[in-house]
N, C-alpha and C. Protein backbone atom coordinates (compact mmCIF):
# COMPACT_ATOMS: atom_id res chain seq x y z
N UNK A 1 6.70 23.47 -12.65
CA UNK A 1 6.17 24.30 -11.59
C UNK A 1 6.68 25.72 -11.78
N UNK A 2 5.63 26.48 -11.89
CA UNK A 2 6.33 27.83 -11.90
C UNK A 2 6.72 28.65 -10.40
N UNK A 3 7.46 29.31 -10.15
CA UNK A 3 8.28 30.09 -9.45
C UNK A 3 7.37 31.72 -8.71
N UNK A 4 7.13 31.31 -7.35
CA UNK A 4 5.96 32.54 -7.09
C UNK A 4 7.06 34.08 -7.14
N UNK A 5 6.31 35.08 -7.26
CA UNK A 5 7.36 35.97 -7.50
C UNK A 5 6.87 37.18 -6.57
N UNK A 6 7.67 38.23 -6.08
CA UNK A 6 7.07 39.22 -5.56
C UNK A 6 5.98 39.91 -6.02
N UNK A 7 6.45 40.36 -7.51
CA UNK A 7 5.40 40.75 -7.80
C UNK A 7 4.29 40.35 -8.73
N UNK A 8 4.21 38.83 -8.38
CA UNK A 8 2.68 38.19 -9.50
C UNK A 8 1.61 38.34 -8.19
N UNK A 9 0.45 38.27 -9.31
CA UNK A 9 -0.74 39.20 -8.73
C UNK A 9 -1.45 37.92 -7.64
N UNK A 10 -0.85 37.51 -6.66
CA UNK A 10 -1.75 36.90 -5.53
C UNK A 10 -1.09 37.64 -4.33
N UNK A 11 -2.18 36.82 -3.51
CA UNK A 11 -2.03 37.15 -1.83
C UNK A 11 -1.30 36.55 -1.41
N UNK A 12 -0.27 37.30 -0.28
CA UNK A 12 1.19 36.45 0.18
C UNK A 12 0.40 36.21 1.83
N UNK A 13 -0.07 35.62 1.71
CA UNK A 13 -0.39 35.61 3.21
C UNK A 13 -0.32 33.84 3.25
N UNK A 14 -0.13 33.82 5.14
CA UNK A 14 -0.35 31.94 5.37
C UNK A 14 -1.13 31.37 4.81
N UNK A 15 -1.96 31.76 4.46
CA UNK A 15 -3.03 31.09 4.00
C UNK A 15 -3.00 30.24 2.98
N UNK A 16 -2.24 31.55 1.66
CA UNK A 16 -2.04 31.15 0.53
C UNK A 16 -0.95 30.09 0.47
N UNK A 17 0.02 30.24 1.31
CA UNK A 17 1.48 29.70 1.52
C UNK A 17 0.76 27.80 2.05
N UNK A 18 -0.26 28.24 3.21
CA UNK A 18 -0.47 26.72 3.51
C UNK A 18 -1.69 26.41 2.25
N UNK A 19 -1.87 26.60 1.00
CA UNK A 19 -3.08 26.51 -0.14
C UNK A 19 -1.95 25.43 -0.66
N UNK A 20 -0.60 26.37 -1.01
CA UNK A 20 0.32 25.98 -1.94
C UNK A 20 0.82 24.73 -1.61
N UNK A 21 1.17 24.92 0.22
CA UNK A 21 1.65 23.74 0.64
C UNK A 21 0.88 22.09 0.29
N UNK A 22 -0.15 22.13 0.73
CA UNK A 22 -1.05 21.12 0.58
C UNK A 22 -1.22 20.82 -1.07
N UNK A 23 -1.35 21.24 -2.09
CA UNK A 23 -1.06 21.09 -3.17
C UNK A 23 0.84 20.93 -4.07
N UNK A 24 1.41 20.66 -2.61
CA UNK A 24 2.75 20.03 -2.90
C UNK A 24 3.52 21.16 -3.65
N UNK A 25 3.00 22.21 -4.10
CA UNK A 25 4.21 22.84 -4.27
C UNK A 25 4.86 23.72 -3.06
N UNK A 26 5.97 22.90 -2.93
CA UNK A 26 6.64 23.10 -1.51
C UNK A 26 7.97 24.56 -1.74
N UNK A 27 7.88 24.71 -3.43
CA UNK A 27 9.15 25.63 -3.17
C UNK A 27 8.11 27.26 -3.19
N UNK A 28 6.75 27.22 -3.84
CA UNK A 28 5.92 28.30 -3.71
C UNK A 28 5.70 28.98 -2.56
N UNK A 29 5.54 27.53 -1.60
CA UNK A 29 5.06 28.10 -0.01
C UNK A 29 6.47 28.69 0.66
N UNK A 30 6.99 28.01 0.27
CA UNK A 30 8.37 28.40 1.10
C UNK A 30 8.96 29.95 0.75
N UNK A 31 8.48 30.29 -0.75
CA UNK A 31 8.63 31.71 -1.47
C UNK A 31 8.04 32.35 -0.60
N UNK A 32 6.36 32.06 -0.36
CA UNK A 32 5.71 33.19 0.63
C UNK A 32 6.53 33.22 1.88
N UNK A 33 6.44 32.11 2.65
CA UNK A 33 7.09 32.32 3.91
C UNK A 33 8.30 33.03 4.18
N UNK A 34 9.27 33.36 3.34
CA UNK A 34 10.12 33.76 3.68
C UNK A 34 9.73 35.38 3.09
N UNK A 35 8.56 35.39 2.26
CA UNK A 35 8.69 36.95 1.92
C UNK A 35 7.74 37.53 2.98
N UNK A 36 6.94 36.70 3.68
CA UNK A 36 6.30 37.35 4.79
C UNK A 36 7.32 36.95 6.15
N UNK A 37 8.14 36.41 6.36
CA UNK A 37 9.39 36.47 7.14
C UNK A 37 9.98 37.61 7.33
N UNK A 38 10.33 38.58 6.04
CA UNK A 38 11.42 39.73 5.72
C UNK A 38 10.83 40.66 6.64
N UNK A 39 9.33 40.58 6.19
CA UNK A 39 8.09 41.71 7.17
C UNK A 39 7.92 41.40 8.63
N UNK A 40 8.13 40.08 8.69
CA UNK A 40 7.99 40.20 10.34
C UNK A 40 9.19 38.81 11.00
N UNK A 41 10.32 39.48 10.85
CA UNK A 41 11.21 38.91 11.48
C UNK A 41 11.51 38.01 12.68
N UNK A 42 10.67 38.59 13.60
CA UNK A 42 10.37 37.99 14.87
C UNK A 42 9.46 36.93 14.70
N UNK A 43 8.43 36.41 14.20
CA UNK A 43 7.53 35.81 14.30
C UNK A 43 7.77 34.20 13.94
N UNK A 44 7.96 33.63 15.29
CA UNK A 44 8.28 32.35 15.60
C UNK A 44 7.56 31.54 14.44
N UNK A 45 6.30 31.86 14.49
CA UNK A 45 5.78 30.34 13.80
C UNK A 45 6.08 30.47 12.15
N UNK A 46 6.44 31.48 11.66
CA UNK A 46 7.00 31.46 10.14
C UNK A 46 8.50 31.35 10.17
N UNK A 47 9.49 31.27 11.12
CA UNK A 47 10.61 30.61 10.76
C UNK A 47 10.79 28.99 10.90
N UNK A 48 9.77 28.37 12.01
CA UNK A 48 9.32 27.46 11.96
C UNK A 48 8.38 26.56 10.63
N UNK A 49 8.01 27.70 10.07
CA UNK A 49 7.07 26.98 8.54
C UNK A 49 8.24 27.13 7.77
N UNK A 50 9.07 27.66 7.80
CA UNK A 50 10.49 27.83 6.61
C UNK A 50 11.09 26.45 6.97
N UNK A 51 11.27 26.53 8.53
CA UNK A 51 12.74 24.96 8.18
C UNK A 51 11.67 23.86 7.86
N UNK A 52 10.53 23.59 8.25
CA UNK A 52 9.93 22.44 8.09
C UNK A 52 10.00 22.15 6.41
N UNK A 53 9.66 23.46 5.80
CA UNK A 53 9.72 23.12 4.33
C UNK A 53 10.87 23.49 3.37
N UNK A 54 11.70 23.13 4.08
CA UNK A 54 13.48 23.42 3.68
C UNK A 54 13.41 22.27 2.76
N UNK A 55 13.39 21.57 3.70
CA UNK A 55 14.03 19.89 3.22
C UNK A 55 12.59 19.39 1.90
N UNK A 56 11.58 19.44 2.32
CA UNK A 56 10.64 19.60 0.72
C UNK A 56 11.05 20.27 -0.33
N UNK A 57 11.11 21.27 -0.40
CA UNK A 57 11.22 22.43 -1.71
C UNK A 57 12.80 21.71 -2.35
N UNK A 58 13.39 21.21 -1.33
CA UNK A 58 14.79 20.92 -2.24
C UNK A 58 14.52 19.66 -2.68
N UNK A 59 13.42 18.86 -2.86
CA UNK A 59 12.75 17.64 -3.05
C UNK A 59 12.66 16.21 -1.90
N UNK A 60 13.38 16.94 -1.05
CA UNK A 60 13.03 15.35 -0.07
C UNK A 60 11.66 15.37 0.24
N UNK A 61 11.68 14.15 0.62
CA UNK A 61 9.99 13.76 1.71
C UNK A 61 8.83 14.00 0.34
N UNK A 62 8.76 13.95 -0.66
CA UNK A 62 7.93 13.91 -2.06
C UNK A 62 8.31 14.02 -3.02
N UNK A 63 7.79 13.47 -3.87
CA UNK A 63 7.88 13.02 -5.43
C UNK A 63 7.51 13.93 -5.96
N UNK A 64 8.30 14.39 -7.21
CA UNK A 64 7.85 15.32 -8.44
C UNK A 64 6.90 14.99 -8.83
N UNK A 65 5.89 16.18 -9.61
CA UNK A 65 4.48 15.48 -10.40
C UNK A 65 5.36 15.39 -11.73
């Protein structure tokens, strides 16, 4: 699995973050979320999409492909 990065050429938005999610890569989505986190600090429902996919990205709750 490769590693999303600030600056590779996609869209950091939920969208993309819940694309990634559903296609199991859980440490990609979690990359966006926290880089659209930095931008909006306050915003309940993306610190909420971070802890839910804490415990994924470090591999619980699914299997490696």
């Amino acid at each position: 699995m490769q590693k999303v990065k600030a600056n590779d050429d996609i869209f950091f938005t939920v969208t993309m973050a819940e694309v990634l999610e559903k296609q199991n890569r859980f440490d990609d989505a979690l990359t966006i979320y926290k880089i659209l986190s930095d931008s909006k600090p306050d915003d309940d429902a993306l610190k909420a999409s971070i802890e839910r996919l804490k415990g994924r990205a470090e591999g619980k709750g699914y299997s490696k492909r």
